[in-house]
Protein backbone atom coordinates (compact mmCIF):
# COMPACT_ATOMS: atom_id res chain seq x y z
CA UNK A 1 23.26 24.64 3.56
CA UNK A 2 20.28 23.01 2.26
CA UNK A 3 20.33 20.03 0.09
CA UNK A 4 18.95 20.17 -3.62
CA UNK A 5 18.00 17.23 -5.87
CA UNK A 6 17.39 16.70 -9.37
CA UNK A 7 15.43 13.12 -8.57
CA UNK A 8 12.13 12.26 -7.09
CA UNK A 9 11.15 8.93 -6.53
CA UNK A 10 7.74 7.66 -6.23
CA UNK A 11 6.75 5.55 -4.14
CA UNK A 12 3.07 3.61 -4.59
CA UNK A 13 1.03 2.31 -1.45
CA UNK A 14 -0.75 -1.20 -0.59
CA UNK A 15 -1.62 -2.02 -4.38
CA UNK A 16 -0.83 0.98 -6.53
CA UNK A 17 1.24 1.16 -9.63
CA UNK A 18 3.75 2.61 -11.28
CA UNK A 19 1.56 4.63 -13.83
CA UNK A 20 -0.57 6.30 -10.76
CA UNK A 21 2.11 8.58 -10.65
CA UNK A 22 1.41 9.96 -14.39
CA UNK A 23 0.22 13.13 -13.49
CA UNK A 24 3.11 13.93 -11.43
CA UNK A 25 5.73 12.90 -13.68
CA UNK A 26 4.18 14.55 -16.59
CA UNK A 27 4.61 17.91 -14.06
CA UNK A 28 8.40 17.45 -13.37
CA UNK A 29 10.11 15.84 -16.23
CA UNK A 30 10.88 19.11 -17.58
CA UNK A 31 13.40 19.64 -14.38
CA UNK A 32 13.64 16.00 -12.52
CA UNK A 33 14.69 12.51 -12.90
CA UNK A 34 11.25 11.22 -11.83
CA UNK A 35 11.25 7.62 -10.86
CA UNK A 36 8.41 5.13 -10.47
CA UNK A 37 8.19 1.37 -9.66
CA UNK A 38 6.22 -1.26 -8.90
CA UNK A 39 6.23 -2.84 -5.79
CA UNK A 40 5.14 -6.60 -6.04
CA UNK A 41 7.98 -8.29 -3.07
CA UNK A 42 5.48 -11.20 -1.75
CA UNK A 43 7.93 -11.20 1.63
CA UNK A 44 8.00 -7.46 2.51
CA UNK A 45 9.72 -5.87 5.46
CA UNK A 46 9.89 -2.11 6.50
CA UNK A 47 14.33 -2.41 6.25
CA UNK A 48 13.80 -4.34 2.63
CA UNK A 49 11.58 -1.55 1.15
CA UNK A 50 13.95 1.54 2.79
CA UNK A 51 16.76 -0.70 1.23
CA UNK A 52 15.01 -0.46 -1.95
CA UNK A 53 14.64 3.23 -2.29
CA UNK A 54 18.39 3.51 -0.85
CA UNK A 55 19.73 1.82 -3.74
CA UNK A 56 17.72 3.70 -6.38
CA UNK A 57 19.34 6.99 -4.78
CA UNK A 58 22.54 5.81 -4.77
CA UNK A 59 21.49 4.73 -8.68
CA UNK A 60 20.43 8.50 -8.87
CA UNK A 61 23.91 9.72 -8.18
CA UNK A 62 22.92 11.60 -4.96
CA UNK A 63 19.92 12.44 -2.68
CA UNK A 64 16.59 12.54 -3.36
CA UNK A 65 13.05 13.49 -2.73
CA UNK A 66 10.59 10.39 -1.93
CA UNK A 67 7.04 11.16 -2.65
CA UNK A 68 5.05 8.33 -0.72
CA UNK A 69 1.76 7.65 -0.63
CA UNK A 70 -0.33 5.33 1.84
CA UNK A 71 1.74 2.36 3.48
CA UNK A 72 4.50 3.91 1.48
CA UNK A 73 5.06 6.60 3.85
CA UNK A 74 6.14 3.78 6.46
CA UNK A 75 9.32 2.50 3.82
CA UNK A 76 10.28 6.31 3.00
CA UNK A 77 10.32 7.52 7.18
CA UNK A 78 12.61 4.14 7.07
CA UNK A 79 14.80 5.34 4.78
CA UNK A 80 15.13 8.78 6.15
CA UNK A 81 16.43 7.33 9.39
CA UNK A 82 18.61 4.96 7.72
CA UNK A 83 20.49 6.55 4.85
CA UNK A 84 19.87 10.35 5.65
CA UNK A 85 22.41 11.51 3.32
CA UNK A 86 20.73 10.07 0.24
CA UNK A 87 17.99 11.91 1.45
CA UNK A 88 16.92 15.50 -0.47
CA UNK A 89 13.53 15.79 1.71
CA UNK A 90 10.05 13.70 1.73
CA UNK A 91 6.55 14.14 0.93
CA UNK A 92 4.22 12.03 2.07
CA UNK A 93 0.85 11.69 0.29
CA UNK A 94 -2.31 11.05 2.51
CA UNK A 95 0.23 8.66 4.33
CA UNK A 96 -0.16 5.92 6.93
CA UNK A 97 -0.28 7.10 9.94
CA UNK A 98 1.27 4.84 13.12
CA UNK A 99 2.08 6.75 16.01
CA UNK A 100 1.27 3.71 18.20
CA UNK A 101 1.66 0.25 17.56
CA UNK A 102 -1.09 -1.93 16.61
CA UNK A 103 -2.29 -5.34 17.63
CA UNK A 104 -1.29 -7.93 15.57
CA UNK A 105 -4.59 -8.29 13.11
CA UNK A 106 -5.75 -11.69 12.55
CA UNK A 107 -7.84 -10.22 8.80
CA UNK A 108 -4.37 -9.34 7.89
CA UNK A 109 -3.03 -12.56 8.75
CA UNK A 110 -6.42 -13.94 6.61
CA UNK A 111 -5.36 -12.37 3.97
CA UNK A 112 -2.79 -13.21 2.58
CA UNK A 113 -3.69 -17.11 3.87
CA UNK A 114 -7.00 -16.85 1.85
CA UNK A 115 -5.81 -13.82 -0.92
CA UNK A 116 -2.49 -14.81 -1.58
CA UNK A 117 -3.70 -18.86 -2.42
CA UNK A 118 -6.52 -18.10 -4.57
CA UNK A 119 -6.10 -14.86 -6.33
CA UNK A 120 -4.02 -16.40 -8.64
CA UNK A 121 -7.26 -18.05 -10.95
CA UNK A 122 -9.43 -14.82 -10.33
CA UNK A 123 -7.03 -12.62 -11.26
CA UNK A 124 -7.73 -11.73 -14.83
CA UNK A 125 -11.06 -10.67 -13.83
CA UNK A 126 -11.06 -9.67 -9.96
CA UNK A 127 -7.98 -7.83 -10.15
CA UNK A 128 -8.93 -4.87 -12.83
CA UNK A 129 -12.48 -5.08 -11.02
CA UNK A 130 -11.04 -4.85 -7.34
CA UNK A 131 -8.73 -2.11 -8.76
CA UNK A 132 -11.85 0.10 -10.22
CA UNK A 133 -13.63 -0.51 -7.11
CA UNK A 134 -10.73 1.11 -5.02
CA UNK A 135 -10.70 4.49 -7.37
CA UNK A 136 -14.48 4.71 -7.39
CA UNK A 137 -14.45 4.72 -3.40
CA UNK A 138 -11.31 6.55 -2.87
CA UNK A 139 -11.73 9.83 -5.70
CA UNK A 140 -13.65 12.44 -5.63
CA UNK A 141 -14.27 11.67 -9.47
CA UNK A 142 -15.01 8.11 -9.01
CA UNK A 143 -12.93 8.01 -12.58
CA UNK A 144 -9.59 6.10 -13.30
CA UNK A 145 -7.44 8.23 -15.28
CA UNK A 146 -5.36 5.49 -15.94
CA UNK A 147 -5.30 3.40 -19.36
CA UNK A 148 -7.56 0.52 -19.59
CA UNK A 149 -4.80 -1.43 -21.24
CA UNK A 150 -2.44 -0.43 -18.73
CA UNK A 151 -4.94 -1.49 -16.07
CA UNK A 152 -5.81 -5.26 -17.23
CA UNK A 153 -1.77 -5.35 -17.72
CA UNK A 154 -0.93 -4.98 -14.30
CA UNK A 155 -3.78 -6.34 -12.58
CA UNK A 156 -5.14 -9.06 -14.55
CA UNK A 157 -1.34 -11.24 -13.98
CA UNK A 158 -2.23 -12.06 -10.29
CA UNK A 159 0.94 -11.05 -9.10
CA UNK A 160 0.11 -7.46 -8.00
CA UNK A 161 -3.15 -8.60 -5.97
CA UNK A 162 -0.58 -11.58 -4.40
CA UNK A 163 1.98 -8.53 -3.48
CA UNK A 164 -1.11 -6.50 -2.13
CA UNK A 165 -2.34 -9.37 0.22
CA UNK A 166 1.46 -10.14 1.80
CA UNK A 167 1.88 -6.49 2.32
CA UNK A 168 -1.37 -6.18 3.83
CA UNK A 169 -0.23 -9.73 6.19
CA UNK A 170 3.20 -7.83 6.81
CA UNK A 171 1.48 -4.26 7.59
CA UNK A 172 1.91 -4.96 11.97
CA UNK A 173 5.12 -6.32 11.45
CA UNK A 174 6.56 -2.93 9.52
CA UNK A 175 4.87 -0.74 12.03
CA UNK A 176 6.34 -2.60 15.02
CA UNK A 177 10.03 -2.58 12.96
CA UNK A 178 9.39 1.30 12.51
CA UNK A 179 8.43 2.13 16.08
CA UNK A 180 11.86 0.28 17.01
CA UNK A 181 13.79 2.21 14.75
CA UNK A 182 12.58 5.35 15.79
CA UNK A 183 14.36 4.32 19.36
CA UNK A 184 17.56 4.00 17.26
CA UNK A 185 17.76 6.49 14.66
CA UNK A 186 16.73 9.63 14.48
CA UNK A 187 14.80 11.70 11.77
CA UNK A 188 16.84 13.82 9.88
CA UNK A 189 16.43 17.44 9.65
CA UNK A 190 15.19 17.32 6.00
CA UNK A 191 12.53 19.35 4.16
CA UNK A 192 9.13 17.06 4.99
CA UNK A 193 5.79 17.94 3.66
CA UNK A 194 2.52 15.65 5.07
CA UNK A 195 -0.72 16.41 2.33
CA UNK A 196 -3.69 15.48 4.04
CA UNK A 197 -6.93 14.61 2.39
CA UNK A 198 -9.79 15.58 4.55
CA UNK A 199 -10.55 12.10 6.63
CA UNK A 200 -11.17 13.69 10.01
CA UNK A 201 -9.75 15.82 12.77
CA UNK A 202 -8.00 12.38 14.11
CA UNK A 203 -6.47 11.93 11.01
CA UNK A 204 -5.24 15.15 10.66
CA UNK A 205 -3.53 15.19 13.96
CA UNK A 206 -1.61 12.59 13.40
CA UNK A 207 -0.69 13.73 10.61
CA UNK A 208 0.21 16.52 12.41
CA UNK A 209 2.90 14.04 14.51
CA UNK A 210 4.13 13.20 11.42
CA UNK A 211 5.02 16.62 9.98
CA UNK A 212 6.64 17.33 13.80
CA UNK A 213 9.68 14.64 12.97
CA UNK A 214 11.16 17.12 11.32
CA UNK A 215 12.00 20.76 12.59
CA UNK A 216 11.18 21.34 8.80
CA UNK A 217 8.22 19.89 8.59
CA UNK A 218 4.53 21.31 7.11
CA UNK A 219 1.47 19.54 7.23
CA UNK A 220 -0.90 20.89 4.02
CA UNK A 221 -4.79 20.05 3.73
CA UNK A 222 -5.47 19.04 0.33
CA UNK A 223 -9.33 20.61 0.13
CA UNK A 224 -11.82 18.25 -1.80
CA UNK A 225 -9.32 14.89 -1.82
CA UNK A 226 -9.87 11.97 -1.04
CA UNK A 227 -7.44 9.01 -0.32
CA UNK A 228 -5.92 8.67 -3.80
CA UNK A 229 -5.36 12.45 -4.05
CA UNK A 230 -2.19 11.96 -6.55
CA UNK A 231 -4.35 10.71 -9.49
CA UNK A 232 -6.50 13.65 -9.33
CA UNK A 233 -4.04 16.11 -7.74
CA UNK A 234 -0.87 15.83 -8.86
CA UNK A 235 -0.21 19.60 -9.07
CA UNK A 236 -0.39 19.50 -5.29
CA UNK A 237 2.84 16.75 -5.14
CA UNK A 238 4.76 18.34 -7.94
CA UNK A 239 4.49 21.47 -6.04
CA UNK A 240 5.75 20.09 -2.91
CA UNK A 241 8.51 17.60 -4.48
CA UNK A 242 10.05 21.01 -6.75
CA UNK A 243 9.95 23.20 -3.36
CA UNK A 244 11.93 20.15 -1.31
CA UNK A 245 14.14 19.57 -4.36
CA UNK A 246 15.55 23.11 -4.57
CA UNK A 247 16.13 23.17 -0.79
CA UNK A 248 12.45 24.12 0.57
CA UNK A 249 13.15 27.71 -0.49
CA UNK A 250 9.57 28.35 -2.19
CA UNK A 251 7.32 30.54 0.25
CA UNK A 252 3.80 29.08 -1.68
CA UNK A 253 3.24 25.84 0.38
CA UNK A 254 1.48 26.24 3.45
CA UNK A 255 2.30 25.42 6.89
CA UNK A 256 0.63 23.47 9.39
């Protein structure tokens, strides 16, 4: 029988916020719970984050569809493998894509040395400016939809840009924690979408690896996106996230 849910969580990558998932919320309030949050833990580990989204299903009342995007996509596979039976199904937005494990990187180690010391007196000014620099690069629009106010709030306090730069430092160590837990524990077979913004035919396949985990998984091309495709496509997620909360019984989302 498959599972339904009347919650979807959001999940924001290396940086994001709460009020990128706007769009999507504004899509699904009418039938979901939708939760957001922001993530700003300056000691992150992959079993911390899954821990986190565990206890705001069990807060839900039942399972519940993740929607992930970036880095993200490493805490929600996480918490798929650890707590499958909170778990309604998973879409994972552009995510981060590990099939191997990585060197250790001595620029993420730099970072957070350097980013997470000195941020702190830059912030009211380098944070809202870093932040519009990331949007212009990674849209197709080069336009943040999000408030101005809203903006300054959250990135002008330091303490998103100090949460950025230890995730960033912790990034090998979560990748090497997930590629030991997918020795232990396996992947539930839950509804699991993968929407790909077009990178490149490398990117795609492992995408591709990703949507295999599950036997019901679909990887979807999201034509025209680019990296942050749920500000500017949030019809795309809200279509997936209502199809994997009423059991995956829609027919309109594409397969791999």
């Amino acid at each position: 029988m498959a599972l339904t849910s009347d919650t979807v969580v959001c999940a924001s990558g290396l940086g994001g916020a709460a009020f990128d998932w706007e769009g999507v919320r504004r899509l699904l309030q009418d039938r979901y719970r939708v939760v957001r949050f922001d993530r700003r833990n300056l000691r992150p580990t992959l079993r911390s984050e899954a821990a986190r989204l565990a206890g705001l299903a069990e807060a839900a009342g039942g399972p519940v569809v993740v929607v992930a995007h970036s880095v993200a996509a490493l805490h929600a596979e996480a918490f798929a493998r650890l707590r499958p039976e909170l778990v309604c199904g998973l879409v994972l937005v552009d995510p981060s894509c590990e099939m191997r494990t990585p060197s250790p990187s001595a620029l993420r180690s730099l970072a957070w040395r350097v980013g997470g010391s000195l941020v702190s007196p830059f912030a009211r000014a380098a944070g809202p400016a870093l932040r519009r620099s990331v949007v212009r690069r990674q849209t197709v629009s080069r336009r943040d939809p999000a408030p101005r106010d809203a903006v300054r709030g959250h990135y002008g306090d330091g303490r998103t840009l100090r949460a950025a730069a230890a995730e960033l430092a912790c990034y090998d160590a979560m990748v090497a924690d997930l590629h030991a837990l997918r020795r232990e524990e396996p992947f539930p077979p839950v509804g699991l979408v993968v929407l790909t913004a077009p990178d490149g035919p490398a990117w795609r396949g492992c995408h591709e690896g990703l949507a295999a985990l599950s036997p019901h998984g679909h990887r979807i091309d999201v034509p025209r996106a680019a990296h942050l495709l749920h500000l500017e496509f949030p019809e795309v997620i809200a279509e997936a996230a209502d199809d994997l909360a009423q059991g995956g019984r829609h027919s309109g989302l594409g397969g791999r």
